[in-house]
Protein backbone atom coordinates (compact mmCIF):
# COMPACT_ATOMS: atom_id res chain seq x y z
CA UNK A 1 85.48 -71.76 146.37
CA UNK A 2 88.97 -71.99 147.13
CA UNK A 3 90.68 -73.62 149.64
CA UNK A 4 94.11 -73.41 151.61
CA UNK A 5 95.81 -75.35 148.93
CA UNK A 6 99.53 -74.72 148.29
CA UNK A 7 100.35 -71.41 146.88
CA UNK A 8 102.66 -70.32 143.72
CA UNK A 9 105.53 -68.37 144.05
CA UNK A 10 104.35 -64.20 143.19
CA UNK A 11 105.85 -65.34 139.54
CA UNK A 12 102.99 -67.42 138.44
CA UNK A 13 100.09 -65.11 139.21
CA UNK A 14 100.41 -62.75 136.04
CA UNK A 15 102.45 -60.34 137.25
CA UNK A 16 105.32 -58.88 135.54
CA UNK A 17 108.85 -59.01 136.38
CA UNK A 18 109.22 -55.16 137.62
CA UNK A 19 106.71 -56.21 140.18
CA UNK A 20 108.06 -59.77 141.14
CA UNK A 21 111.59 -58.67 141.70
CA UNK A 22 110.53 -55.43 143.45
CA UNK A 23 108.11 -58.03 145.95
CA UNK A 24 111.45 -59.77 146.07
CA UNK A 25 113.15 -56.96 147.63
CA UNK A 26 110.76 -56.31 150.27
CA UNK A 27 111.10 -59.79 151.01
CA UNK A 28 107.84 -61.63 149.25
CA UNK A 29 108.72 -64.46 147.62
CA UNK A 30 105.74 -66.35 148.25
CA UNK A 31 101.84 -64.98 148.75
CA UNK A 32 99.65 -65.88 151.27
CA UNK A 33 96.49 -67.90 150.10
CA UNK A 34 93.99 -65.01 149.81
CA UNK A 35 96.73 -63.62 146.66
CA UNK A 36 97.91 -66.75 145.13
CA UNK A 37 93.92 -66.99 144.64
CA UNK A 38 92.49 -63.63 143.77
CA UNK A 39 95.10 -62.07 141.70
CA UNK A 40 95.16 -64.40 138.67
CA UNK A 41 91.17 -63.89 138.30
CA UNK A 42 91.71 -59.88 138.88
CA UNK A 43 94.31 -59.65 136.61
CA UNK A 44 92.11 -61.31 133.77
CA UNK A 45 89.47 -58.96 134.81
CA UNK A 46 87.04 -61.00 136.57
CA UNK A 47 85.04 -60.19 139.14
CA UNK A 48 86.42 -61.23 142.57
CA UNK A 49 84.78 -61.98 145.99
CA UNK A 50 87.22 -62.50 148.76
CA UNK A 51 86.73 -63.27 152.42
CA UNK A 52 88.10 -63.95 154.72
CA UNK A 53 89.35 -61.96 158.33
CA UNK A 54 91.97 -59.14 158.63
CA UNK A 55 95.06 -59.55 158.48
CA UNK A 56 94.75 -61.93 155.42
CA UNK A 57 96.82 -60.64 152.77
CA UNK A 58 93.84 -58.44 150.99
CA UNK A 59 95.81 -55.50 150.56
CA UNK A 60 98.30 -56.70 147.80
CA UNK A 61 95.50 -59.53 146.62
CA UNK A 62 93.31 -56.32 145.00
CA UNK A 63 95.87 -53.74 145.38
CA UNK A 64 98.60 -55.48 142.66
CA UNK A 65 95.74 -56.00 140.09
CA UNK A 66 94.56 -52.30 140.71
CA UNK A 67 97.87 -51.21 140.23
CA UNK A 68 98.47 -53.16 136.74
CA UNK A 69 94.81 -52.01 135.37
CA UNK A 70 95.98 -48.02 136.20
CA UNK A 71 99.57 -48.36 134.29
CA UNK A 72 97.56 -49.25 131.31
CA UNK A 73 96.69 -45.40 130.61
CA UNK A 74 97.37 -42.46 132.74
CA UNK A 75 94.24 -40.60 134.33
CA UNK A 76 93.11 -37.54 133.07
CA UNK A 77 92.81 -34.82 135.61
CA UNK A 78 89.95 -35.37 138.72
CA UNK A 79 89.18 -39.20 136.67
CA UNK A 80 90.71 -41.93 138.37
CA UNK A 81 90.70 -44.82 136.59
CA UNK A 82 90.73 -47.34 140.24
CA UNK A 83 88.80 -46.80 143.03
CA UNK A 84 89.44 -48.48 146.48
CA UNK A 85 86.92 -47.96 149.23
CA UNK A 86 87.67 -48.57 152.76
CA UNK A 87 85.60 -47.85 155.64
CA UNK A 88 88.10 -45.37 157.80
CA UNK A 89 90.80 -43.62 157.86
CA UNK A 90 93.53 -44.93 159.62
CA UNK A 91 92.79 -48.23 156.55
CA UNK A 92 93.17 -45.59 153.82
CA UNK A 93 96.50 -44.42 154.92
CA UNK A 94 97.54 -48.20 155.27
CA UNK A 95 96.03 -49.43 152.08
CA UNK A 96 98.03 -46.55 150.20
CA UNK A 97 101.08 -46.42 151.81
CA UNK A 98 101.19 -50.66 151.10
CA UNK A 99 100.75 -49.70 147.18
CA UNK A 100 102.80 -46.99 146.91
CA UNK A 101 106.04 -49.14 146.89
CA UNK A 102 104.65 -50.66 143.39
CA UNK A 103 103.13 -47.99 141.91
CA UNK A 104 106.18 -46.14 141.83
CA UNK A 105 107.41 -49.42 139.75
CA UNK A 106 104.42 -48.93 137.27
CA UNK A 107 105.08 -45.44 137.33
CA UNK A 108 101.11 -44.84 138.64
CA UNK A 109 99.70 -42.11 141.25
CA UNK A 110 98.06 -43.14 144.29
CA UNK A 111 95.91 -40.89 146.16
CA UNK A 112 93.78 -40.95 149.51
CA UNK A 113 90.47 -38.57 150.00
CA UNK A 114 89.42 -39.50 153.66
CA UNK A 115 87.22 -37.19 156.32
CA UNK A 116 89.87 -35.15 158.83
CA UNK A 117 92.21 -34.26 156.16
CA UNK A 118 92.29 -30.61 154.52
CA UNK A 119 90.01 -30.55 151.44
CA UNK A 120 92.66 -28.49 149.75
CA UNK A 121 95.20 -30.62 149.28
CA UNK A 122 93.18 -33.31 148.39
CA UNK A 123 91.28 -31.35 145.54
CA UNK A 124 94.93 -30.28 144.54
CA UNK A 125 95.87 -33.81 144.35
CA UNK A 126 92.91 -34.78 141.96
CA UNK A 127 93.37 -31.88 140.22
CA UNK A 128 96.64 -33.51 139.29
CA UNK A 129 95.47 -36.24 138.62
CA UNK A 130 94.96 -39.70 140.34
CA UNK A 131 95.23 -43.17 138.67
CA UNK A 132 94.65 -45.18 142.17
CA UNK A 133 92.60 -43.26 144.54
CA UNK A 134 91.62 -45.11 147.91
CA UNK A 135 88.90 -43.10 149.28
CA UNK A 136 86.45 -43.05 152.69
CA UNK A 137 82.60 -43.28 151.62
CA UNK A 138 82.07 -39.89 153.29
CA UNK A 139 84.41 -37.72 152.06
CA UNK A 140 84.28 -38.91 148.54
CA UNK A 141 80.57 -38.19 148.51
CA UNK A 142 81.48 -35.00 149.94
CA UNK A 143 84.19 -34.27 146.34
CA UNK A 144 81.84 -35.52 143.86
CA UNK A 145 78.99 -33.08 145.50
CA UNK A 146 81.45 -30.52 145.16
CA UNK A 147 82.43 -31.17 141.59
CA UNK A 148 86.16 -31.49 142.32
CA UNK A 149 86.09 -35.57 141.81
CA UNK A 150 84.14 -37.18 139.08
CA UNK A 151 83.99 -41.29 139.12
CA UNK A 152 82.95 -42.03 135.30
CA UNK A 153 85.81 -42.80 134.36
CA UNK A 154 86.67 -45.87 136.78
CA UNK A 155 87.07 -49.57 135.85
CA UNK A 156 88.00 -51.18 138.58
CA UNK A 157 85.95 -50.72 141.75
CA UNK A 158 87.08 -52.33 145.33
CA UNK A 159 85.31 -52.21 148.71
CA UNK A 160 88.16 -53.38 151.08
CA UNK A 161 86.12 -54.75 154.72
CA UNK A 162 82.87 -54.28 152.95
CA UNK A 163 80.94 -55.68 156.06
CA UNK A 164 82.10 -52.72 157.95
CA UNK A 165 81.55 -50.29 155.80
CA UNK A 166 77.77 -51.74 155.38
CA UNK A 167 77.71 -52.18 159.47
CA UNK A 168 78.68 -48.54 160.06
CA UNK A 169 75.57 -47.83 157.58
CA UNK A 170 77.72 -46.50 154.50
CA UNK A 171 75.64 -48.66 152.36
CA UNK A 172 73.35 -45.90 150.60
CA UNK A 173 76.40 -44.16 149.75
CA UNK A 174 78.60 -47.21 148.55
CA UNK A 175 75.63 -47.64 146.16
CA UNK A 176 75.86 -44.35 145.07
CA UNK A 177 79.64 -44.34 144.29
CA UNK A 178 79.26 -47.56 142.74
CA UNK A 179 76.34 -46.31 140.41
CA UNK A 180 78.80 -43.41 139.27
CA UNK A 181 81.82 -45.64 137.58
CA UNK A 182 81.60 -47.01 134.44
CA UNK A 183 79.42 -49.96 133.94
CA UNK A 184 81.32 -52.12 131.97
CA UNK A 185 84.09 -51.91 135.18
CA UNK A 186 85.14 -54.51 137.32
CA UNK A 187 84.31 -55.12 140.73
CA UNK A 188 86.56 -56.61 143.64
CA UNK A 189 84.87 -56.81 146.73
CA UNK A 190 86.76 -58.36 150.15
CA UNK A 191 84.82 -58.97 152.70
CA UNK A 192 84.47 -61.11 156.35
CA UNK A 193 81.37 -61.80 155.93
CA UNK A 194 78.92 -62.06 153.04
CA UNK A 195 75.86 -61.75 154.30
CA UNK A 196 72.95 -58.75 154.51
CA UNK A 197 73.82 -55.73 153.11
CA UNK A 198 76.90 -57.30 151.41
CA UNK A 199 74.95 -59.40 149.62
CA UNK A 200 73.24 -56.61 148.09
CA UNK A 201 76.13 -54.88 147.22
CA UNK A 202 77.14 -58.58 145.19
CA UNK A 203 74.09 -58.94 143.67
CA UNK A 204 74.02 -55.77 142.58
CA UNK A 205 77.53 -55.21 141.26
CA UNK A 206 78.90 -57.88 140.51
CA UNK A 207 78.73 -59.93 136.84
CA UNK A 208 79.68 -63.55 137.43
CA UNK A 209 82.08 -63.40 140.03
CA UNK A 210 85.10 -65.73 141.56
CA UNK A 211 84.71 -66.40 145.20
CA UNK A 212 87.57 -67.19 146.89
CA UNK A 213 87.39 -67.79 151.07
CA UNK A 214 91.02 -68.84 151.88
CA UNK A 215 91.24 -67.60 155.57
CA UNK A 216 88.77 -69.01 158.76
CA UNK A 217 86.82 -66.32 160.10
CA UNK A 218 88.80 -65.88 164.35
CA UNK A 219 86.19 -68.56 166.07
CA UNK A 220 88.45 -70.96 163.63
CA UNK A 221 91.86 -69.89 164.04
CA UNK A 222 94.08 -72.71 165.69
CA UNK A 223 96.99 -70.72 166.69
CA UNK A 224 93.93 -68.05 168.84
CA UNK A 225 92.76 -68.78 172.44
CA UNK A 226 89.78 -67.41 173.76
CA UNK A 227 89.77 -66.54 177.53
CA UNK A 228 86.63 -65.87 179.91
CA UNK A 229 88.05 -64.37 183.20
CA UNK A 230 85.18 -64.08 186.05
CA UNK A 231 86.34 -61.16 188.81
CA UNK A 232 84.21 -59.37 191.24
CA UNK A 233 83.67 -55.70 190.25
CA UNK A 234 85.51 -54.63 193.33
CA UNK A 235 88.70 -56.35 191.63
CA UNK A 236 87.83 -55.77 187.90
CA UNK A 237 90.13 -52.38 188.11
CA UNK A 238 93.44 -53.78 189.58
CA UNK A 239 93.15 -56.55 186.98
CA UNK A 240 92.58 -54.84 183.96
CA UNK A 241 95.97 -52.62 185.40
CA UNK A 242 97.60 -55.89 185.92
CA UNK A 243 97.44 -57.31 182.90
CA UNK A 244 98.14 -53.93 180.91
CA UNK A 245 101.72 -54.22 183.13
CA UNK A 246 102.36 -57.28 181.06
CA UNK A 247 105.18 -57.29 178.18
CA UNK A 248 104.30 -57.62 175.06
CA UNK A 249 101.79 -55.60 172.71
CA UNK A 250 98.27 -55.38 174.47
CA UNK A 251 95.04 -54.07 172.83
CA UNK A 252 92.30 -53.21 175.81
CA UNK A 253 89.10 -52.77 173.90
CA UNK A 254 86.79 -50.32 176.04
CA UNK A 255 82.96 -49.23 175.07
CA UNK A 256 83.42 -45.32 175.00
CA UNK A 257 85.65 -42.32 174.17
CA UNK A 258 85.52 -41.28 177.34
CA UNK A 259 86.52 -44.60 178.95
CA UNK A 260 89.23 -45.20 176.47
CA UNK A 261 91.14 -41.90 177.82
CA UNK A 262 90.20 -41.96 181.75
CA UNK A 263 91.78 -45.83 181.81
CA UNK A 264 94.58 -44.95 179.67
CA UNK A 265 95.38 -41.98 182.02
CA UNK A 266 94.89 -44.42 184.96
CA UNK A 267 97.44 -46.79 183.29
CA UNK A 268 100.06 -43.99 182.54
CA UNK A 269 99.72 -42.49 186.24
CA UNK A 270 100.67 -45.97 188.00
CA UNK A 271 103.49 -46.65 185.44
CA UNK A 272 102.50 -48.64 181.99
CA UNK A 273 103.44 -47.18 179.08
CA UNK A 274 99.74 -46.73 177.10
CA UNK A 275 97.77 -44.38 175.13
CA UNK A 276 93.98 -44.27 174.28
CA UNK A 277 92.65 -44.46 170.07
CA UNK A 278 89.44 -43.28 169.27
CA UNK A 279 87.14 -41.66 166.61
CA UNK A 280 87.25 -38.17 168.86
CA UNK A 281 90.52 -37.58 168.63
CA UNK A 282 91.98 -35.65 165.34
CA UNK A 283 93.50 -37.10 162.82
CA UNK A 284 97.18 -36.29 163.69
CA UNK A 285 97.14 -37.89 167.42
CA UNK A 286 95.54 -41.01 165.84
CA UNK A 287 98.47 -41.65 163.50
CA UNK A 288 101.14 -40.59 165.55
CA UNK A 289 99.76 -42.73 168.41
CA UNK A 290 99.27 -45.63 166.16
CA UNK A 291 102.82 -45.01 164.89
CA UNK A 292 103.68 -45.24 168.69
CA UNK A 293 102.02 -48.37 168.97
CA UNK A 294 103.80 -50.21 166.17
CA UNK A 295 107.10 -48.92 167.24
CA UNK A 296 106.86 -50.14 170.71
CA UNK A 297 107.48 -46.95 171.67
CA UNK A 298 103.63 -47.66 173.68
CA UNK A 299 102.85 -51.35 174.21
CA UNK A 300 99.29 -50.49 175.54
CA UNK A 301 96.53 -49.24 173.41
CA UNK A 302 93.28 -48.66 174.86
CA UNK A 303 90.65 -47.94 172.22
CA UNK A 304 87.07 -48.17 171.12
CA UNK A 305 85.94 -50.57 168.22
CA UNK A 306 87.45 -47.49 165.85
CA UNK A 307 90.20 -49.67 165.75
CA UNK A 308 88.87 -53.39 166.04
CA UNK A 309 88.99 -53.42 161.85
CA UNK A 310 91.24 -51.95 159.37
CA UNK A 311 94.25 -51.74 162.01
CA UNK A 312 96.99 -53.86 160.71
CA UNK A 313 99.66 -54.28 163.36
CA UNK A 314 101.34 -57.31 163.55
CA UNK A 315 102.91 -58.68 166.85
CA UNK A 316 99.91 -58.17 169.02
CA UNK A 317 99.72 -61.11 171.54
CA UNK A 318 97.00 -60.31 173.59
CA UNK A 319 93.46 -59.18 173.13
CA UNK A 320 91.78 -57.88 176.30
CA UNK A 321 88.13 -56.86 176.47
CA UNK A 322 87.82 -54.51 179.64
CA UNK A 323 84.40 -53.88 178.10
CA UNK A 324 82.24 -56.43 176.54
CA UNK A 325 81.83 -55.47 173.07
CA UNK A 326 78.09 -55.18 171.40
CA UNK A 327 77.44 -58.12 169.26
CA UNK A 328 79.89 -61.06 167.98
CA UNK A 329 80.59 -59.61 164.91
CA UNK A 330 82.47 -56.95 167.02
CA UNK A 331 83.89 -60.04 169.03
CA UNK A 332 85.34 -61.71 166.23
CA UNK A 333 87.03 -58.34 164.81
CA UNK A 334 88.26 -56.99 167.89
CA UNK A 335 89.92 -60.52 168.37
CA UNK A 336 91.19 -60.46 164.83
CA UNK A 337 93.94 -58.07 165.96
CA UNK A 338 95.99 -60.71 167.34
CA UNK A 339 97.04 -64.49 166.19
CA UNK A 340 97.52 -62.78 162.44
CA UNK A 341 99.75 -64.54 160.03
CA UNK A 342 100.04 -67.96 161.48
CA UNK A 343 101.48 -66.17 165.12
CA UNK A 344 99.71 -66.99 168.05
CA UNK A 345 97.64 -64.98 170.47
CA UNK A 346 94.66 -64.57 173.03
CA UNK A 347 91.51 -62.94 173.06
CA UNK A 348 90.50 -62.19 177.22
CA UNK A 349 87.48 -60.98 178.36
CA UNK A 350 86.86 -59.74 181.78
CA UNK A 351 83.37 -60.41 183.13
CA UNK A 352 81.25 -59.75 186.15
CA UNK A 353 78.67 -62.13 187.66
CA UNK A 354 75.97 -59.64 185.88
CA UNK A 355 77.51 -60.10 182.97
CA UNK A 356 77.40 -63.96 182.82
CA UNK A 357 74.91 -64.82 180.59
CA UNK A 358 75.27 -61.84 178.48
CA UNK A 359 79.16 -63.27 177.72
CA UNK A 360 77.70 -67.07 177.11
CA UNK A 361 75.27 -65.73 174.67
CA UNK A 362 77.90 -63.77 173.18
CA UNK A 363 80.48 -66.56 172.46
CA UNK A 364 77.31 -68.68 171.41
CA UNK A 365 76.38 -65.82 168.08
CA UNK A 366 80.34 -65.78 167.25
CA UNK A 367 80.69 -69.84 167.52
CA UNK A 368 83.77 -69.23 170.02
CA UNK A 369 84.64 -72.16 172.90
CA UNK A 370 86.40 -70.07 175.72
CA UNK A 371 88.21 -71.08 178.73
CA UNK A 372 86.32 -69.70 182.32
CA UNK A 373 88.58 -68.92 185.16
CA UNK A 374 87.56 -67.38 188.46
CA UNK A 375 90.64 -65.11 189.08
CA UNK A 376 91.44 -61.97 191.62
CA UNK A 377 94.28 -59.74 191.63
CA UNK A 378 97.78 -60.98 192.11
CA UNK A 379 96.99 -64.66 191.34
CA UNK A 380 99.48 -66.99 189.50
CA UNK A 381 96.83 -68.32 187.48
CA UNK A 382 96.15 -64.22 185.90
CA UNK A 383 99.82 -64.35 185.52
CA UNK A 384 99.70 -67.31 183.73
CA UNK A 385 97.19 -66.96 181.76
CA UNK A 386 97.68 -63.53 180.14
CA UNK A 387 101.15 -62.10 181.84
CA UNK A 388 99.74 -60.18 184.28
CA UNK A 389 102.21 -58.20 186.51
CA UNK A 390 101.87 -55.62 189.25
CA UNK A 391 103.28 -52.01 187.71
CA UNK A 392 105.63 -50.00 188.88
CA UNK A 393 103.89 -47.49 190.87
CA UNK A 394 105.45 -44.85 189.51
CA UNK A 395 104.00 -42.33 186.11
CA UNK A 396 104.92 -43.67 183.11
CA UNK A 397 107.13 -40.69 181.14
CA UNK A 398 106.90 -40.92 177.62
CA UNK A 399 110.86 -41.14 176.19
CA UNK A 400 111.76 -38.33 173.47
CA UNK A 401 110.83 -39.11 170.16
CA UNK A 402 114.26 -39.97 168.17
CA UNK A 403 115.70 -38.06 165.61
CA UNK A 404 114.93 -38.47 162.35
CA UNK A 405 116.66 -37.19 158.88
CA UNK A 406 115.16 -37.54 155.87
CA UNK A 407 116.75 -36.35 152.90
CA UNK A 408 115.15 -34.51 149.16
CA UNK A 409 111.89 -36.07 148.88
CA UNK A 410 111.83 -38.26 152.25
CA UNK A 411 109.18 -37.87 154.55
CA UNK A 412 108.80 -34.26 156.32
CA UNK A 413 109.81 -33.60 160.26
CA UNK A 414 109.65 -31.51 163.08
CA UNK A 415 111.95 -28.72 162.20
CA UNK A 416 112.82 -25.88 165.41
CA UNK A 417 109.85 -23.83 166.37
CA UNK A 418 107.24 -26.23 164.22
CA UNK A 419 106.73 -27.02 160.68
CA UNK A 420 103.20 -26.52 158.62
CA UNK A 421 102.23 -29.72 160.03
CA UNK A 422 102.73 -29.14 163.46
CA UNK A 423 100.99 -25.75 164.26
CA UNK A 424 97.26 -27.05 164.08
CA UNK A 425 96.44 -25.82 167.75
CA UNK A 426 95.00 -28.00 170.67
CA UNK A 427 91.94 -29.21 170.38
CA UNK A 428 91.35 -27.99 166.99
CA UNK A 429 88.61 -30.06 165.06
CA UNK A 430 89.70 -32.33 162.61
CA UNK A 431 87.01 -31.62 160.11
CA UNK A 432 87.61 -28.23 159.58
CA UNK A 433 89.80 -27.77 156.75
CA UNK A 434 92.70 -24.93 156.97
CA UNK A 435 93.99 -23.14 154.17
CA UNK A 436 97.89 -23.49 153.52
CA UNK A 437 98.14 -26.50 156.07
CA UNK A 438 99.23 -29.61 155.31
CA UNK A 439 99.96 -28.53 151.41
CA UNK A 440 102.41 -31.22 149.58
CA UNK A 441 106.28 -31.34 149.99
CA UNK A 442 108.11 -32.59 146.53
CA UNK A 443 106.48 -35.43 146.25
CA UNK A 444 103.50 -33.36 145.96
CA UNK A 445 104.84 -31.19 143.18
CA UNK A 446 106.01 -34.06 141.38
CA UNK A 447 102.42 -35.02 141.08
CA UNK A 448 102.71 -37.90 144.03
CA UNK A 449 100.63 -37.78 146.93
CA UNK A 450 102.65 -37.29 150.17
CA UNK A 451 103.65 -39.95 152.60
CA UNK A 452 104.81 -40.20 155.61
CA UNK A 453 107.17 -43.20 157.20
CA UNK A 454 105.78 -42.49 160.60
CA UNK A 455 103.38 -45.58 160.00
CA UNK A 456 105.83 -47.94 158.99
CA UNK A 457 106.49 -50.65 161.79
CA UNK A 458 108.94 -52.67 162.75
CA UNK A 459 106.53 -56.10 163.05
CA UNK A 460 104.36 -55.14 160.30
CA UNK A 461 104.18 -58.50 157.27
CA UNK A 462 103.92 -56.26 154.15
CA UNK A 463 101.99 -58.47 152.84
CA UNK A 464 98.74 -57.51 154.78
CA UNK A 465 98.65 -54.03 153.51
């Protein structure tokens, strides 16, 4: 086991030069804990078990070792030779677009099969052939049924947030991907937690491996605050507005789809500048209003637990649960969005006098000491405590997206009257696949997958992937 010992400089982990200098340039000179440990034992091809929270560096810790075992020999066509599983989509995107800076360096193709995308493209894209492909339990099921993707020729297997994946009851079909790749592979499995269904997945797939738990789980983190705010219902509303008024980046955490929209149009009608995220909206509003988020160009995201894991934003200060969530373990990774990389944050949670013992027991399961205040709209203390503010008053307009240019082989934009990517129609379903959409640009021909820089954001640590 490994603790938070000093780390090396990116130059004494294995890695060659190419990759060094180019971490260099992007402004890595020195890995978090979670990479200075991992990478040496993936690189030597050793099983790996990492935990530790979000936010921890585990992109680059299995993603830099992935990358060097795939430049070794180029993947014949629908045979990748690495396979990353994550549990959703919006983590896919972010896992590959974190790679793709190095595997242009090694000169290897990174792809991304994930549910709400076209099948098309992305049987186009194995048919090309794929040397990293980072890959949604679902929809990878859904390729190899089809015959488009076959997985016997993989020797290095990660599951990225494992406990999720295994909590949203992908387990059967993680141990059927897993029972498709070559047996003499490696394994790399990161993880929160290590327990249940995880622990199956280890025993069962893994030979020998190195643990290495570098990061406390968020009930540890020294730089978090927990918060327990007791209001009457008739207040809960104009709080919860309040404090969304605030400045800074705010995640509200709500229980349904339904909820996460009717508050966020509440919040937008009496002048804060938010937007809802959740698993029933398509694919395209997600990553556009994700993309929003990390701008700034929306400080307020209201969402369901769809985006309490696998949503790496850095800069996130505040935490606020409008809606209890259902156990700890959705606690603890709903309040893992904030107080990442050493910054500071709070989690709040609003509670009614029904909901008491409910919250005590909660905190109890996740091991969490939290601050109770009795507050009401307006006071200093709500001010104090989390920024509160009363809003304008007035609908919140969004501003004009700015202009962007891209040049030959840059990212593809809105052109006059709509390009292929903009003429899905309202309320089209996400799942249902559309021939001649979303097809590749030139990076696509080349044999690349396509990428797009609207995720990139301004406070986001390239190391967390």
């Amino acid at each position: 086991m490994t603790d938070n010992a000093a780390c090396p400089g990116f130059e004494a982990l294995g890695l060659p030069e190419a990759i060094v200098d180019k971490l260099a340039r992007n402004g890595l000179t020195s890995p978090f804990p979670i990479q200075a440990a991992a990478i040496p034992d993936a690189v030597a091809g050793r099983d790996v078990l990492g935990c530790g929270r979000t936010g921890s560096g585990k992109t680059l810790a299995f993603g830099l070792p992935a990358l060097l075992r795939a430049a070794r020999e180029r993947s014949e066509p629908r045979r990748p030779r690495c396979l990353v599983l994550v549990p959703t989509r919006e983590l896919a995107h972010q896992v590959r677009d974190a790679l793709l800076p190095y595997a242009r360096v090694l000169g290897v193709r990174v792809g991304d099969v994930v549910g709400g995308s076209p099948y098309g493209r992305q049987i186009s894209e194995l048919r090309r052939g794929v040397d990293v492909l980072v890959a949604t339990p679902g929809r990878l099921t859904d390729l190899l049924d089809q015959g488009a993707c076959s997985l016997e020729a993989v020797e290095l297997s990660v599951l990225d947030e494992a406990d999720q994946m295994c909590d949203m009851g992908f387990a059967p079909q993680v141990s059927r991907l897993l029972d498709e790749v070559r047996r003499d592979g490696q394994t790399l499995l990161f993880s929160a937690t290590l327990d249940g269904d995880v622990d199956t997945l280890v025993r069962r797939y893994t030979r020998d491996p190195r643990t290495h738990s570098v990061d406390p789980p968020v009930s540890g983190v020294a730089t978090m605050e927990h918060h327990l705010l007791r209001v009457l219902p008739r207040d809960k509303d104009r709080v919860v507005t309040e404090i969304a008024a605030r400045e800074g980046r705010t995640i509200l955490f709500v229980r349904s789809k339904h909820r996460a929209d009717s508050l966020s149009e509440q919040l937008v009608s009496v002048g804060v500048s938010a937007a809802a995220l959740h698993g029933g909206k398509s694919q395209s509003v997600r990553t556009r209003t994700l993309a929003k988020f990390r701008e700034g160009r929306v400080r307020t995201l209201v969402a369901t637990d769809v985006a309490a894991r696998g949503i790496h934003v850095d800069g996130i200060d505040l935490v606020l649960n409008v809606d209890l969530p259902a156990g700890h373990k959705d606690y603890l990774h709903r309040g893992g969005r904030t107080a990442r990389a050493g910054e500071s944050g709070r989690v709040v949670s609003i509670v009614v006098p029904s909901q008491r013992h409910r919250a005590r027991r909660l905190l109890g399961d996740a091991r969490v000491k939290a601050a109770q205040h009795l507050v009401n709209p307006g006071d200093a203390l709500l001010g104090e405590l989390t920024g509160a503010r009363q809003p304008s008053g007035e609908p919140w307009v969004e501003p004009p997206e700015p202009q962007r240019h891209g040049g030959r082989g840059g990212s593809r934009h809105r052109r006059t009257g709509g390009g292929r990517r903009d003429r899905r129609l309202p309320g089209e379903s996400e799942e249902r696949p559309r021939r001649g959409f979303d097809r590749g640009g030139p990076a696509a021909r080349r044999g690349g997958p396509r990428t797009s820089r609207q995720g990139e954001g301004r406070f986001r640590d390239p190391r967390h992937g």
